[in-house]
N, C-alpha and C. Protein backbone atom coordinates (compact mmCIF):
# COMPACT_ATOMS: atom_id res chain seq x y z
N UNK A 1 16.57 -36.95 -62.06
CA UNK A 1 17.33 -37.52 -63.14
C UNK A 1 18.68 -36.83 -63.29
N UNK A 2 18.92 -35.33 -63.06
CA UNK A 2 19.92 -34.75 -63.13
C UNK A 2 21.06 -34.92 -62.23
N UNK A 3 20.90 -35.88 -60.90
CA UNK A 3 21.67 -36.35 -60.08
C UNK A 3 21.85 -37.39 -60.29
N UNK A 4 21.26 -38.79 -60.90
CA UNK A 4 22.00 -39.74 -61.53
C UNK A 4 23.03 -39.58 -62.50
N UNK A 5 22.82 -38.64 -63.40
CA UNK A 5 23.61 -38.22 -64.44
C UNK A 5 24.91 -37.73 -64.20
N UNK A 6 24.29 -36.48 -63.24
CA UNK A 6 25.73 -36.16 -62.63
C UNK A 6 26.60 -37.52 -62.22
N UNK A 7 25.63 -37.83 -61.50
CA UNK A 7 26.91 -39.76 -60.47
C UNK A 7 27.62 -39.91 -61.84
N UNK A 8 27.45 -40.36 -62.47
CA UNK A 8 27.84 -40.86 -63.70
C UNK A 8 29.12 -40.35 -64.52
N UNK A 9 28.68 -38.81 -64.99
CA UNK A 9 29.74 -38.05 -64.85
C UNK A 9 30.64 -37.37 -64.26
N UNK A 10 30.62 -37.19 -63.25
CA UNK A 10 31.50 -36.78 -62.24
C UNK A 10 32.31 -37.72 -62.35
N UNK A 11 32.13 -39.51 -62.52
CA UNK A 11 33.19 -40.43 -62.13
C UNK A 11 34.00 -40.40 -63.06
N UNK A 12 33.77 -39.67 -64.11
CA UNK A 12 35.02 -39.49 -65.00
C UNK A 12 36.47 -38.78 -64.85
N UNK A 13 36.29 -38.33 -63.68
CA UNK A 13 37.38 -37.41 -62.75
C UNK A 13 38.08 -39.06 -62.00
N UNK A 14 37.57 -39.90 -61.91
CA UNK A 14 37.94 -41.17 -61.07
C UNK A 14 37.90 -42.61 -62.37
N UNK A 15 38.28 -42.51 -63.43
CA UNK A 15 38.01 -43.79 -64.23
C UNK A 15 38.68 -45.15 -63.85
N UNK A 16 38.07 -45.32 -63.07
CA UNK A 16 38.53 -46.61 -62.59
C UNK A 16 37.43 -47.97 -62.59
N UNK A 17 38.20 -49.02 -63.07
CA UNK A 17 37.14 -50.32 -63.52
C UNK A 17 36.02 -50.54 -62.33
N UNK A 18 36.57 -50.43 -60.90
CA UNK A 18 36.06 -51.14 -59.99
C UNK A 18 35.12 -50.06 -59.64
N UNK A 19 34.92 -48.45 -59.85
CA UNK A 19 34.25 -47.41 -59.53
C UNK A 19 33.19 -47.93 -60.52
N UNK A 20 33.17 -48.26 -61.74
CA UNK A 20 31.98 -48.25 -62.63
C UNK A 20 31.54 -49.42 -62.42
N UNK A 21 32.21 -50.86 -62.11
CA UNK A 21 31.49 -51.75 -61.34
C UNK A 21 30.16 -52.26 -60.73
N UNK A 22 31.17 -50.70 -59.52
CA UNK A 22 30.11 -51.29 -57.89
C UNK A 22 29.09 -50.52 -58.41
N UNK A 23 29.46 -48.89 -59.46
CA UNK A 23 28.29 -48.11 -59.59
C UNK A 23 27.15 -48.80 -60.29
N UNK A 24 27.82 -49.78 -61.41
CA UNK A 24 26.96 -50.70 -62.04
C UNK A 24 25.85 -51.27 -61.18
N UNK A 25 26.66 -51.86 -60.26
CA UNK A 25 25.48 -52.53 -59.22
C UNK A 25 24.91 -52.22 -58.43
N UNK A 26 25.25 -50.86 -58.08
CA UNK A 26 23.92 -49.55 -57.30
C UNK A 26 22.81 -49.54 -58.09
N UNK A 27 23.10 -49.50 -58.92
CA UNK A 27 22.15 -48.63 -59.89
C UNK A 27 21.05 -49.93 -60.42
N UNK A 28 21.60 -50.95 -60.52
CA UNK A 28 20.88 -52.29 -60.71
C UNK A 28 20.14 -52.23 -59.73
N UNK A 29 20.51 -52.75 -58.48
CA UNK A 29 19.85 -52.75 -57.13
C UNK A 29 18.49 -51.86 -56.69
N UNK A 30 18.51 -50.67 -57.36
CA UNK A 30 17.62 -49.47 -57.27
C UNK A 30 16.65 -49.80 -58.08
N UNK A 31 16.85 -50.54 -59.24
CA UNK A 31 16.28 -50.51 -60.53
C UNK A 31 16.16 -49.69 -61.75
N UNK A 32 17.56 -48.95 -61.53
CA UNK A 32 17.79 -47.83 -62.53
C UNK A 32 18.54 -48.50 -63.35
N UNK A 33 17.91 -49.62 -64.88
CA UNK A 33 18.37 -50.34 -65.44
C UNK A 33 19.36 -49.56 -66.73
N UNK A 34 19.14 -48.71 -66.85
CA UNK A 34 19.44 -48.19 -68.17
C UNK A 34 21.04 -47.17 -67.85
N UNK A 35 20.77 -46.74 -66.06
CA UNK A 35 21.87 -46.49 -65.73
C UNK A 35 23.11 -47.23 -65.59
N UNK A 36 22.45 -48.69 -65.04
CA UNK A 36 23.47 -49.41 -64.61
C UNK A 36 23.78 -50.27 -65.90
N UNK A 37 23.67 -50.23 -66.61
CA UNK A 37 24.10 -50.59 -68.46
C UNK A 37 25.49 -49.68 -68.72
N UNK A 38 24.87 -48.42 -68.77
CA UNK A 38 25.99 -47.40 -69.05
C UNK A 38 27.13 -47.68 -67.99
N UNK A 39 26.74 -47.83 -67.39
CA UNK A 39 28.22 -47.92 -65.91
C UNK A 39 28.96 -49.24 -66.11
N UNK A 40 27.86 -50.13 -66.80
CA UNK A 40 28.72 -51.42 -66.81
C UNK A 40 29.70 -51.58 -68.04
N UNK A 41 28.82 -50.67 -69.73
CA UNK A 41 29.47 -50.45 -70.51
C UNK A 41 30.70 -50.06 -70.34
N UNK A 42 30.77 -48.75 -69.52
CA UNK A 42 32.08 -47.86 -69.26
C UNK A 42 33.49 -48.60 -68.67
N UNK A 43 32.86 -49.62 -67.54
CA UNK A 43 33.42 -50.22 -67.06
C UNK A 43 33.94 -51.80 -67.57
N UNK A 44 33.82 -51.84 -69.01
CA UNK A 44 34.16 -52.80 -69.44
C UNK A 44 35.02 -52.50 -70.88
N UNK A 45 34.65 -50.67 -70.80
CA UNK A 45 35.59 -50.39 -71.76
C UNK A 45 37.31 -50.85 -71.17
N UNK A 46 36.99 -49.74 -69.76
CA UNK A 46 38.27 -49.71 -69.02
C UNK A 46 39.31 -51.63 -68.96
N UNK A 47 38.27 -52.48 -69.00
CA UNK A 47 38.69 -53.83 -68.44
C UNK A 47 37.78 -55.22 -69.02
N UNK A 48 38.13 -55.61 -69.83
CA UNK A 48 37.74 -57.22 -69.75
C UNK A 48 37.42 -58.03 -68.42
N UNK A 49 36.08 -58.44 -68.67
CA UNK A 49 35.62 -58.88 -67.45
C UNK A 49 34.32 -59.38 -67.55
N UNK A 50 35.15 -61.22 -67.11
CA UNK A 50 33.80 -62.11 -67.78
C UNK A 50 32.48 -61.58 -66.81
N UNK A 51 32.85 -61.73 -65.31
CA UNK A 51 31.63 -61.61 -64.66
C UNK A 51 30.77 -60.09 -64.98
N UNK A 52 31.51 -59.27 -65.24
CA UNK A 52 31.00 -57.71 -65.67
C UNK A 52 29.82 -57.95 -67.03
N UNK A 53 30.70 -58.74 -68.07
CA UNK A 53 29.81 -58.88 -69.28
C UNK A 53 28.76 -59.81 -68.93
N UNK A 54 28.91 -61.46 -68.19
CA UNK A 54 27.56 -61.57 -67.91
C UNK A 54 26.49 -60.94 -67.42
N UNK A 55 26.79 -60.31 -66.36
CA UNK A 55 25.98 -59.50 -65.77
C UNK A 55 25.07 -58.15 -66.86
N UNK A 56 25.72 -57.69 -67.64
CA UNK A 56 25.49 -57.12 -68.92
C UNK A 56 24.43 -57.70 -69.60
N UNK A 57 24.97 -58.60 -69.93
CA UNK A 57 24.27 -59.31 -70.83
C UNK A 57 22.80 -60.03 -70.17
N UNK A 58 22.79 -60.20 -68.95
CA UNK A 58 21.61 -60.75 -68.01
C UNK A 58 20.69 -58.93 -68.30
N UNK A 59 21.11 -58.15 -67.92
CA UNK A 59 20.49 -57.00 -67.99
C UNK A 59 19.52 -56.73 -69.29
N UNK A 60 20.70 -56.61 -69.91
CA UNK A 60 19.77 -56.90 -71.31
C UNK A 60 18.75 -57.48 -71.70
N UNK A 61 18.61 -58.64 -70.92
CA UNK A 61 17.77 -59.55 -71.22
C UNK A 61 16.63 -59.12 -70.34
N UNK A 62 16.79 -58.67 -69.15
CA UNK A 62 15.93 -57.83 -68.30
C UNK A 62 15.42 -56.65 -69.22
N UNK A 63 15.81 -55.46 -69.85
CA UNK A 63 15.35 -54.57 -69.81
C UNK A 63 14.51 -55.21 -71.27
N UNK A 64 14.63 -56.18 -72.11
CA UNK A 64 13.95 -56.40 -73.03
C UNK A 64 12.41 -56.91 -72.21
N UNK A 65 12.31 -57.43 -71.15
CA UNK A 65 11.33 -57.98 -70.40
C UNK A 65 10.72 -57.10 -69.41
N UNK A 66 11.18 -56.40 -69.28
CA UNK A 66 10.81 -55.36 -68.55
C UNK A 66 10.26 -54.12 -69.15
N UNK A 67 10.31 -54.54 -70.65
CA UNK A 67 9.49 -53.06 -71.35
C UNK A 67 7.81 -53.25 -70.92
N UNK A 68 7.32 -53.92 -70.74
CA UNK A 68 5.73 -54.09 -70.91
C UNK A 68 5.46 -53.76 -69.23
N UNK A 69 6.30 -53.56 -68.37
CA UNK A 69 5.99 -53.47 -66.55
C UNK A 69 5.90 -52.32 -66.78
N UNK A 70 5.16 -51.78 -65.47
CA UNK A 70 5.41 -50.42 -64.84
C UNK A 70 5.33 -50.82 -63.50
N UNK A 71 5.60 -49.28 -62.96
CA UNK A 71 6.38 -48.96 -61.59
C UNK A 71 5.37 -48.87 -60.83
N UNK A 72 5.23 -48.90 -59.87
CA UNK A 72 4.52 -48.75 -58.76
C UNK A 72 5.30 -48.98 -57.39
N UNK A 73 5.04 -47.69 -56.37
CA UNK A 73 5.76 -48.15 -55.47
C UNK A 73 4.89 -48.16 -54.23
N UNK A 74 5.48 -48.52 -52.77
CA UNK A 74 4.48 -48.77 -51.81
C UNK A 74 5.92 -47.72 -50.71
N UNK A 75 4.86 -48.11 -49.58
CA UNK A 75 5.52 -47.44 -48.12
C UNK A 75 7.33 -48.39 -48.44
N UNK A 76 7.71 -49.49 -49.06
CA UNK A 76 8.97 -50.37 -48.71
C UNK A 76 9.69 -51.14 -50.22
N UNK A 77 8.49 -50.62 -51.06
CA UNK A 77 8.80 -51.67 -51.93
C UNK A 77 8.64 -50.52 -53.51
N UNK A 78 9.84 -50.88 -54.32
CA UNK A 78 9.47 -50.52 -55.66
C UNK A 78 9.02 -51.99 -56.56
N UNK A 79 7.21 -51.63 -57.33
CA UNK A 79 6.97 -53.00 -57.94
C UNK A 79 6.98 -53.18 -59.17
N UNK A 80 7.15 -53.94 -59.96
CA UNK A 80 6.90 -53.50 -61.27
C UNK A 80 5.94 -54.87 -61.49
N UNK A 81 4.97 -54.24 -62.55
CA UNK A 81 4.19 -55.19 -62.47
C UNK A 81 2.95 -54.72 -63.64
N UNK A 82 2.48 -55.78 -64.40
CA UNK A 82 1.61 -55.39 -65.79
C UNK A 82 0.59 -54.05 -65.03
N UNK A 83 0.79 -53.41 -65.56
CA UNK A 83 -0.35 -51.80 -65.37
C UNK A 83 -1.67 -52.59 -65.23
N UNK A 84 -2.15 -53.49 -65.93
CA UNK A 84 -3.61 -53.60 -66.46
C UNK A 84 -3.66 -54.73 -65.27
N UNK A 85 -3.03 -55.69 -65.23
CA UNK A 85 -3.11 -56.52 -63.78
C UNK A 85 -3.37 -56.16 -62.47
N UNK A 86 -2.23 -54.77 -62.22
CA UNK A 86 -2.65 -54.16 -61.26
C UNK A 86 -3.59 -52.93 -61.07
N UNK A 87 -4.66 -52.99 -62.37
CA UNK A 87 -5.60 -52.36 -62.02
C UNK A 87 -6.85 -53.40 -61.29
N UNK A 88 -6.62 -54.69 -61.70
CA UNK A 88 -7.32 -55.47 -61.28
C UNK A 88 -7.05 -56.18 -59.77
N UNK A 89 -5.60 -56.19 -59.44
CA UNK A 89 -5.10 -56.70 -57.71
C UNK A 89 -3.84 -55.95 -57.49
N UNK A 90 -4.06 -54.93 -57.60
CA UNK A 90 -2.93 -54.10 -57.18
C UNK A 90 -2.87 -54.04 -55.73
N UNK A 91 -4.55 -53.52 -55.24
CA UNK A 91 -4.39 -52.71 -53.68
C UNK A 91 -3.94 -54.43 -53.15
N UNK A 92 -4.33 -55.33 -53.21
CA UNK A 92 -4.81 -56.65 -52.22
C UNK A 92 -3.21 -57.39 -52.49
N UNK A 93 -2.47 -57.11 -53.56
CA UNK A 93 -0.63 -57.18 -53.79
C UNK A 93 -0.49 -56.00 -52.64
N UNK A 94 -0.70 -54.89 -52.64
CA UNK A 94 0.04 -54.26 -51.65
C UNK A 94 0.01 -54.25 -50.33
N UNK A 95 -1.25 -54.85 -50.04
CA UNK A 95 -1.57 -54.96 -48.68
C UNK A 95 -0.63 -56.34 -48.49
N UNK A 96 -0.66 -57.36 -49.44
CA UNK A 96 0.39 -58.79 -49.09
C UNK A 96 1.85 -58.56 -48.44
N UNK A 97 2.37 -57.42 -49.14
CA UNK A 97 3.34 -57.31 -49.83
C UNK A 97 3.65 -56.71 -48.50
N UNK A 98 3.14 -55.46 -47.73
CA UNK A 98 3.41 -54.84 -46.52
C UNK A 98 3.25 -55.30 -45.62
N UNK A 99 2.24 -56.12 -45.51
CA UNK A 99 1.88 -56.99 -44.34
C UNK A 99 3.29 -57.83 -44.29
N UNK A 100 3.68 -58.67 -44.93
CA UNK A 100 4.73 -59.37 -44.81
C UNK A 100 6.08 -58.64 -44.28
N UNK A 101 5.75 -57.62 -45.43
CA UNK A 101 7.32 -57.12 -44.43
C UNK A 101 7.40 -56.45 -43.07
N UNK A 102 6.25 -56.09 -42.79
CA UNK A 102 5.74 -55.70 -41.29
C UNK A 102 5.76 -56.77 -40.44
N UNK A 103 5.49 -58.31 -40.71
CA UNK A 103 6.18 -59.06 -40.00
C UNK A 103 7.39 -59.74 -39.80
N UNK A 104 7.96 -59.74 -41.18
CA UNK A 104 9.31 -60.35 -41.27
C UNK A 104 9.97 -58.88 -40.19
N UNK A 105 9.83 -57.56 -40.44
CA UNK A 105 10.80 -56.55 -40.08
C UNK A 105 10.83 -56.49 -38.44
N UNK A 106 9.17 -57.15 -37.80
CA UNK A 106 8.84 -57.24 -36.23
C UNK A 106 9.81 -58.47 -35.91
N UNK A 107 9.53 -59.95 -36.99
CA UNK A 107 10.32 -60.77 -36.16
C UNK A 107 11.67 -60.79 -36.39
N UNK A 108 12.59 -60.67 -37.28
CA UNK A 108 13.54 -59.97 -36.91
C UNK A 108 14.58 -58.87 -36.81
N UNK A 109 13.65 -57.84 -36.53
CA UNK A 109 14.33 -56.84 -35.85
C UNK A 109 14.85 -56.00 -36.87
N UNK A 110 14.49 -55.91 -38.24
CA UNK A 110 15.20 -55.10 -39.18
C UNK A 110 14.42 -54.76 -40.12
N UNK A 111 14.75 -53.52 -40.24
CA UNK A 111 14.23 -52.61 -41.03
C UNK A 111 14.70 -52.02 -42.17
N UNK A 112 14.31 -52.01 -43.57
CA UNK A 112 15.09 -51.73 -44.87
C UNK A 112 15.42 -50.29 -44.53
N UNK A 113 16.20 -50.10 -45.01
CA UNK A 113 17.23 -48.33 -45.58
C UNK A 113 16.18 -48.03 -46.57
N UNK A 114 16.46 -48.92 -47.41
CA UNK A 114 16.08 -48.49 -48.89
C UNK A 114 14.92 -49.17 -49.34
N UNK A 115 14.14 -48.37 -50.40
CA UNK A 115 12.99 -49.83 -51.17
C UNK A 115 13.48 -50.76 -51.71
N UNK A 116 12.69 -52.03 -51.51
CA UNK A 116 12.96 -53.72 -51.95
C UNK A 116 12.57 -53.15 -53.64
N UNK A 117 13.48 -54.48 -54.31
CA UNK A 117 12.43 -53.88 -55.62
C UNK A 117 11.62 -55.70 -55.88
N UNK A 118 10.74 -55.77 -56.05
CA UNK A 118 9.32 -56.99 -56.82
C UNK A 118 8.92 -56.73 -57.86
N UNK A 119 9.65 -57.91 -58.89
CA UNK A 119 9.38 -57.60 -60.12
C UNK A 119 8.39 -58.96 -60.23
N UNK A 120 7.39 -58.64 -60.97
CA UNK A 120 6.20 -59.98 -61.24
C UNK A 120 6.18 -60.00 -62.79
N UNK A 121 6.58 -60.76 -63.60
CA UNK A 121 6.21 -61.56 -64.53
C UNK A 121 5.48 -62.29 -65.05
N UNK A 122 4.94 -62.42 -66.44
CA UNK A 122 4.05 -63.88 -66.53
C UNK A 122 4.89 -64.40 -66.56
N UNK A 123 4.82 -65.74 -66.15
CA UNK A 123 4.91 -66.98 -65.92
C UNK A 123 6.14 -67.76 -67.47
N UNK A 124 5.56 -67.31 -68.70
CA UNK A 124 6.70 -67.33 -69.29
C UNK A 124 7.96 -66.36 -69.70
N UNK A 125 7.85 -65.66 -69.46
CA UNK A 125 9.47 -64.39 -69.39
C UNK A 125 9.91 -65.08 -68.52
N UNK A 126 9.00 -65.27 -67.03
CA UNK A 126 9.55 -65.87 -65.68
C UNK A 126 10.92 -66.37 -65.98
N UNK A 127 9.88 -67.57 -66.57
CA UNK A 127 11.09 -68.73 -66.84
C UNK A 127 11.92 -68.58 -67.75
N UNK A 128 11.73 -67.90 -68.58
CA UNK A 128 12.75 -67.34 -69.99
C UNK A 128 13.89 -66.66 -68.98
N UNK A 129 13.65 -65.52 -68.07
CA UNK A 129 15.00 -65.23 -67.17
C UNK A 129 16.01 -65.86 -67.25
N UNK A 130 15.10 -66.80 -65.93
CA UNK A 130 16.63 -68.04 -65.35
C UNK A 130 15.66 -69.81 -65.91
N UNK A 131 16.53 -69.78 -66.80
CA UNK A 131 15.87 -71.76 -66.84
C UNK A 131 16.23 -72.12 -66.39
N UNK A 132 17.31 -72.69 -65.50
CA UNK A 132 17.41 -73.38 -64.41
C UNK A 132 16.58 -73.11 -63.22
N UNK A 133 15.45 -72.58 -63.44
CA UNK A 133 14.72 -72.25 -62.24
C UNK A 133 13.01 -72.90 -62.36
N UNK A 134 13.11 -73.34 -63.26
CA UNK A 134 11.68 -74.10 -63.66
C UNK A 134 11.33 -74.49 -63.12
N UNK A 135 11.07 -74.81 -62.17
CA UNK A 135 10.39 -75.95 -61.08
C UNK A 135 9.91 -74.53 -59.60
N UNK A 136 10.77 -73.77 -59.79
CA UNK A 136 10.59 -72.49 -58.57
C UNK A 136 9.44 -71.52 -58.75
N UNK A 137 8.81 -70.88 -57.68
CA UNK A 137 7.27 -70.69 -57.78
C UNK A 137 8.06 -68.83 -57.48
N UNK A 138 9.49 -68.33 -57.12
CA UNK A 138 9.74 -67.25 -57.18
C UNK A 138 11.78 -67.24 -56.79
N UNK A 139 12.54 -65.97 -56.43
CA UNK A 139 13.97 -66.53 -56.53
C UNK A 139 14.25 -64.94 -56.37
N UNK A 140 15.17 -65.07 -55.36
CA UNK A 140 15.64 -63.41 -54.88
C UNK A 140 17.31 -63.32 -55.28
N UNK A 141 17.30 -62.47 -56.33
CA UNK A 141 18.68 -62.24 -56.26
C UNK A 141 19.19 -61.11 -56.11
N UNK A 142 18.87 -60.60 -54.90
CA UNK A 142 18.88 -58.74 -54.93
C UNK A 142 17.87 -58.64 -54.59
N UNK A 143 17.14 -59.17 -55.87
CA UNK A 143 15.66 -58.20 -56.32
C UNK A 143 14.57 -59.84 -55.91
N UNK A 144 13.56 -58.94 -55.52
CA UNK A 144 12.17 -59.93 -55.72
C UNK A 144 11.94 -60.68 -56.60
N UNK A 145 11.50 -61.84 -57.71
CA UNK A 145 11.17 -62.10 -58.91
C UNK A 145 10.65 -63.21 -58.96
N UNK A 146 8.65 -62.85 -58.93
CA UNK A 146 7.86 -63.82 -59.39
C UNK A 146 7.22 -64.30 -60.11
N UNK A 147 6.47 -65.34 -60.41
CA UNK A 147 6.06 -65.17 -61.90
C UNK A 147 4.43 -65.17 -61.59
N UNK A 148 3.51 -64.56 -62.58
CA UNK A 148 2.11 -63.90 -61.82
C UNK A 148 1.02 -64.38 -62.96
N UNK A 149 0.55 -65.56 -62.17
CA UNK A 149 -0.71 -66.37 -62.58
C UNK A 149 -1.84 -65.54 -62.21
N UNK A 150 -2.78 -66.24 -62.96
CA UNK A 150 -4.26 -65.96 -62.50
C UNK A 150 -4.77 -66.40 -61.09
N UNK A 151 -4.23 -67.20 -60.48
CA UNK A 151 -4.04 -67.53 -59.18
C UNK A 151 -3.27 -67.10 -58.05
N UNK A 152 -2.78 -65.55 -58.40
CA UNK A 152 -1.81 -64.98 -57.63
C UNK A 152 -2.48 -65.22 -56.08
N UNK A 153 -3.48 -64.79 -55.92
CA UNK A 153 -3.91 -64.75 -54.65
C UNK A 153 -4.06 -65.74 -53.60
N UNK A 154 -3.47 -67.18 -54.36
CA UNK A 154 -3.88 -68.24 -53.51
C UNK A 154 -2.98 -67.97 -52.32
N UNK A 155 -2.77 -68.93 -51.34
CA UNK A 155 -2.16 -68.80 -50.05
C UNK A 155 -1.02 -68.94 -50.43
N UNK A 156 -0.23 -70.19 -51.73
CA UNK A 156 0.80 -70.59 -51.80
C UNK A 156 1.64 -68.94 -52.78
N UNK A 157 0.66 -68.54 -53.04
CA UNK A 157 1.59 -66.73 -53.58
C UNK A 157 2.17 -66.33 -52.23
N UNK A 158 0.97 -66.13 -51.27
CA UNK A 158 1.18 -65.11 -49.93
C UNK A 158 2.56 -65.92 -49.61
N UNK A 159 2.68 -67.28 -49.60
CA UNK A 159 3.75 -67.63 -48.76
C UNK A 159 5.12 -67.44 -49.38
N UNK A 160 5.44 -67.61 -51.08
CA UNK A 160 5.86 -67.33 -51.48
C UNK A 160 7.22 -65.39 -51.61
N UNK A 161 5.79 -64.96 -51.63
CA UNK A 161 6.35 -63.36 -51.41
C UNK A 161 6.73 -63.43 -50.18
N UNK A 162 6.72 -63.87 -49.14
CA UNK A 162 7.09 -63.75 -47.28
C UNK A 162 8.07 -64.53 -47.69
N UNK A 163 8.26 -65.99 -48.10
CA UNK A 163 10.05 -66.38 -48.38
C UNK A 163 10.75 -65.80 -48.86
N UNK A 164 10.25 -65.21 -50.37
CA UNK A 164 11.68 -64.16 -51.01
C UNK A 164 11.87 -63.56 -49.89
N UNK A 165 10.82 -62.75 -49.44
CA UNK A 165 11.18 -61.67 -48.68
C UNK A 165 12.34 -61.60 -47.97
């Protein structure tokens, strides 16, 4: 934690809009939501900036939905996902979840740097996210993001998590 912090402050030697930005969107990407708030704040002190504040404001709406997840991570993937769900299909999600990327990474040829992040939702936050997405069974924007029925396990999940992928 003391090296995020530092990132953070140190860039105050550099205050520049486009430094708190991109840092904004490191830190999103990772899933360090609360960091990449502050970076976006900072960076909107410096500058007005519609796409900066949406993005803000999408966050927000994330970290309000994201209070009830926890973390879990695997050999590739950071997940977040109801604690009590994945006491019930956690291992048989992780085995999906690796298996897939063990084949997507064989067939073509690439291998992540960093952990993916898979965020699973019920089914209504899901759609509370993005409404224009109602009709979609999952939707990668960066990040993983599905929505998690009692039917996770059918085939049409497995295929699902291998498309975001």
């Amino acid at each position: 934690m003391a090296a995020k912090t530092l990132c953070l402050d140190s860039l105050a030697l550099y205050p520049y809009f486009e430094t708190y930005s991109l840092l904004g969107e490191l830190y999103y990407q990772i899933q360090e939501l609360s960091q990449a708030k502050t970076a976006w704040e900072y960076a909107l002190r410096m500058k007005s900036d519609k796409s900066i504040q949406e993005k803000l404001n999408r966050l927000e709406q994330e970290i309000v939905l994201e209070e009830s997840l926890d973390e879990f991570t695997t050999e590739h993937f950071i997940v977040r996902w109801n604690q009590t769900e994945w006491k019930k299909s956690g291992q048989p999600l992780r085995e999906v979840i690796e298996k897939a990327y063990d084949e997507l990474s064989h067939d073509f040829r690439v291998e992540l740097k960093n952990k993916a992040v898979i965020l699973f939702y019920d089914p209504e936050k899901y759609y509370s996210l993005n409404q224009s997405l109602h009709w979609s069974g999952g939707f990668y924007d960066g990040k993983v993001r599905l929505p998690y029925g009692t039917s996770f396990f059918e085939r049409h999940y497995q295929k699902v998590i291998w498309h975001e992928l």
